[in-house]
Protein backbone atom coordinates (compact mmCIF):
# COMPACT_ATOMS: atom_id res chain seq x y z
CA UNK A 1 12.39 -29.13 -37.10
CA UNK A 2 9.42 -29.16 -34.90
CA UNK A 3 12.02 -30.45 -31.87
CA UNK A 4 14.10 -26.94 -32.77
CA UNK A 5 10.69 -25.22 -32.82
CA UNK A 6 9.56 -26.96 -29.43
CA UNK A 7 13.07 -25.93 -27.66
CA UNK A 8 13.07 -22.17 -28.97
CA UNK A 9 9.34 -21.77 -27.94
CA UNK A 10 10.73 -23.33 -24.46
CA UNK A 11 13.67 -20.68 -24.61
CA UNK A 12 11.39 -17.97 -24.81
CA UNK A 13 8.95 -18.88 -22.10
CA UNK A 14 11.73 -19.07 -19.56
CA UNK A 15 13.37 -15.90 -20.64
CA UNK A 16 10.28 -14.32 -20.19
CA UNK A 17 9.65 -15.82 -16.62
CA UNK A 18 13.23 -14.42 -16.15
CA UNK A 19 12.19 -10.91 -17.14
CA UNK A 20 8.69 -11.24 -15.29
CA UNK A 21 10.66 -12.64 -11.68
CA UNK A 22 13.55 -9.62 -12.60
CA UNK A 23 10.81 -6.95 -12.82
CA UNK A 24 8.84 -8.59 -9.55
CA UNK A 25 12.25 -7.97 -7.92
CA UNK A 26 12.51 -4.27 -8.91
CA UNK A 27 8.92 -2.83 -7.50
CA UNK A 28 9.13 -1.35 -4.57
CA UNK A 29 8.21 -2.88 -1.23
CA UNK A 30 5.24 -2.15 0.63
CA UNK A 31 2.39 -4.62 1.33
CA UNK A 32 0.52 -5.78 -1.89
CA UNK A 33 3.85 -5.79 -3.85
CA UNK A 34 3.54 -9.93 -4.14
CA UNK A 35 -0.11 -10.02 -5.77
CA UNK A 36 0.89 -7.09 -7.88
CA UNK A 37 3.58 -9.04 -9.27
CA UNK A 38 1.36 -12.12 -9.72
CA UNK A 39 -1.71 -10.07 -11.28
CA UNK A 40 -0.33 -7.42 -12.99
CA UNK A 41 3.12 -8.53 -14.30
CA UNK A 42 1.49 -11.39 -16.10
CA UNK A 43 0.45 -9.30 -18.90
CA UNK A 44 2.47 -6.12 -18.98
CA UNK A 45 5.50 -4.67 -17.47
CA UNK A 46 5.86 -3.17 -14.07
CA UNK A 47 7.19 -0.14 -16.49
CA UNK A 48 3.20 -0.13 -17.93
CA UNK A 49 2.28 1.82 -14.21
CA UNK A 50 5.51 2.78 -12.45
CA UNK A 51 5.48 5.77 -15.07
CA UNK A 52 1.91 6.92 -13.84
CA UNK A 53 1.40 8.99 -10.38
CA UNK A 54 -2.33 8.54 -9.75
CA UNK A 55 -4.65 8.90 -7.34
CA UNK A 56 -6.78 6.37 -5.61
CA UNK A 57 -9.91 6.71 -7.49
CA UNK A 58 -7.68 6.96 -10.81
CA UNK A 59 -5.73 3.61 -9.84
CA UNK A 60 -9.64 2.15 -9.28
CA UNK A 61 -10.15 3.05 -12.48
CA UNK A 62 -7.52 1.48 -13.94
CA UNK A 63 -7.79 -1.69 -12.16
CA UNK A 64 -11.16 -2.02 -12.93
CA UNK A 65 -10.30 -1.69 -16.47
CA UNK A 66 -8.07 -4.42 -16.45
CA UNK A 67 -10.12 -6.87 -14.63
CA UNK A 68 -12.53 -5.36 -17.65
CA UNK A 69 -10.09 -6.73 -20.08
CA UNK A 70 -9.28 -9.94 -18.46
CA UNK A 71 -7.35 -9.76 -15.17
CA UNK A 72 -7.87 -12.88 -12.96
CA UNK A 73 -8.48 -10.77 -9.35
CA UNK A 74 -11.00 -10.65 -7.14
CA UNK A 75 -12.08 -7.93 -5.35
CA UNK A 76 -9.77 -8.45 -2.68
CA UNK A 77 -6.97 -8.42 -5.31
CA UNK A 78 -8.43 -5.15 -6.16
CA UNK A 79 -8.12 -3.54 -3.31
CA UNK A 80 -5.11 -4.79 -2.23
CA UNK A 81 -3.42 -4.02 -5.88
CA UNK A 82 -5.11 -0.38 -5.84
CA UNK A 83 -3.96 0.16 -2.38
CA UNK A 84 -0.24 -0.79 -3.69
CA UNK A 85 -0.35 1.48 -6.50
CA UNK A 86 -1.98 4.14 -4.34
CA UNK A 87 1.12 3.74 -1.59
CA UNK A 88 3.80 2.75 -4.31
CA UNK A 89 2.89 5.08 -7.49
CA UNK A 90 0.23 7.79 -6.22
CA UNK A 91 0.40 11.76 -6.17
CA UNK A 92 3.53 12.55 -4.57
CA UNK A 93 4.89 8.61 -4.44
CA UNK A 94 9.31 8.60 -3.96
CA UNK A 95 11.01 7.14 -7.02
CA UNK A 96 13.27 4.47 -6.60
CA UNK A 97 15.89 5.70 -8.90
CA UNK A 98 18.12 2.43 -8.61
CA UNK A 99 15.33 0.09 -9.66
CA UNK A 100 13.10 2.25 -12.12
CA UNK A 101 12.71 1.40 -15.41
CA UNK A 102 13.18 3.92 -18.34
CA UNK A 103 9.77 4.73 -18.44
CA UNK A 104 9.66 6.17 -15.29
CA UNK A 105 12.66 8.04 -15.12
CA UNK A 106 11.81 9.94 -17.92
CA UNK A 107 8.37 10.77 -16.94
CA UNK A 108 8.87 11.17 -13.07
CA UNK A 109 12.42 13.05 -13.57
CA UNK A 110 11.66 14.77 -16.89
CA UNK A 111 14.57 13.57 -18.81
CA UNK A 112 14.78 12.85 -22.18
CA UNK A 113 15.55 9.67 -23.76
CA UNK A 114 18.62 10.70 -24.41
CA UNK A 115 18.75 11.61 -20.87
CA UNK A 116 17.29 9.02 -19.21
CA UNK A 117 19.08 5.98 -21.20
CA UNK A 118 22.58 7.68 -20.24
CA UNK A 119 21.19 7.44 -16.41
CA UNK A 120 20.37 3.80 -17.33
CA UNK A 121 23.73 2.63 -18.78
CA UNK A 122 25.72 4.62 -15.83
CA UNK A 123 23.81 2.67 -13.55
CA UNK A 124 24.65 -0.52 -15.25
CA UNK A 125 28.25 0.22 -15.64
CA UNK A 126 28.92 1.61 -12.08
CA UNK A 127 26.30 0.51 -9.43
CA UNK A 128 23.65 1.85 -7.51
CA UNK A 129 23.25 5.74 -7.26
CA UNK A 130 23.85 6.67 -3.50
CA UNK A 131 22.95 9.84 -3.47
CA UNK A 132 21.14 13.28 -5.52
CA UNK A 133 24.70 14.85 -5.79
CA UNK A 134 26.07 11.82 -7.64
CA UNK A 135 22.84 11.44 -10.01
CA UNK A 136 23.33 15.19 -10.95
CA UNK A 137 27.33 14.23 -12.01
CA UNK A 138 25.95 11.41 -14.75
CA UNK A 139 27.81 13.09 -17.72
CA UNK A 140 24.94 14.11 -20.27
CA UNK A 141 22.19 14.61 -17.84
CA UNK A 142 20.97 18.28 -16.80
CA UNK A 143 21.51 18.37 -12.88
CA UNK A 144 18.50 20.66 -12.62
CA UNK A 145 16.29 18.24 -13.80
CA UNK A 146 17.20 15.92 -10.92
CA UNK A 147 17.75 19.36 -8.53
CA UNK A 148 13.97 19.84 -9.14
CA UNK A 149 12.59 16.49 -8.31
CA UNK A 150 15.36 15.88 -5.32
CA UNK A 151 12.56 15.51 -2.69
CA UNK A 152 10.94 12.47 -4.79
CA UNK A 153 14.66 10.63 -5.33
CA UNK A 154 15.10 7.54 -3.13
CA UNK A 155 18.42 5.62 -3.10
């Protein structure tokens, strides 16, 4: 019993490193992406920001209230994670629309969940998105949603 106990406890730690390296993977690159991952992705999902568009003093804010709860950065981290968010996730930031998460489709795109989890399985069952013109074909998804945010739609 405690061997079965030892190897599912095992299981779950490396599907979780899994997840954690998967998500790592999926932010988008710019300088700071690495000690994002490493800081931030060791408590929540990338899916916890990528929703938010913030500003710089707002993504201070929230950094310091993480490091307020526990984060292990220091102050370099800080700034170098703030600047990431600022560049990545700020006012204005591109969405990635072939590596965001649900959360931020919905919020950056305004879709539903309905919406937004038909996006998500047409991406799994056919590929990357290539362009605004094919994202606006996904059966079940208004196209005037995505016509309104085109300008913030990277491929």
């Amino acid at each position: 019993m405690k061997l079965s106990l030892a190897f599912l406890a095992l299981t779950v730690s490396t599907l979780a490193l899994a997840a954690d390296d998967e998500d790592a993977r999926r932010l988008p690159e710019a300088p700071g992406r690495d000690t994002v991952a490493q800081s931030c992705l060791s408590c929540h999902t990338s899916a916890y920001f990528r929703r938010l568009r913030l500003d710089k003093d707002a993504w201070t804010e929230k950094v310091g209230d993480m490091i307020d709860r526990g984060a292990k950065v220091n102050d370099t981290q800080a700034g170098v994670i703030v600047d990431y968010l600022v560049q990545a996730f700020g006012p204005g930031a591109k969405i990635h629309v072939n590596t965001a998460p649900f959360e931020e489709l919905k919020a950056i795109l305004s879709l539903s969940n309905q919406e937004t989890q038909v996006v998500l399985a047409y991406r799994k069952e056919n590929g990357d998105f290539k362009s605004t013109e094919e994202l606006q074909k996904v059966p079940g998804v208004d196209p005037k949603k995505i016509e309104a945010k085109k300008e913030l739609l990277i491929f």
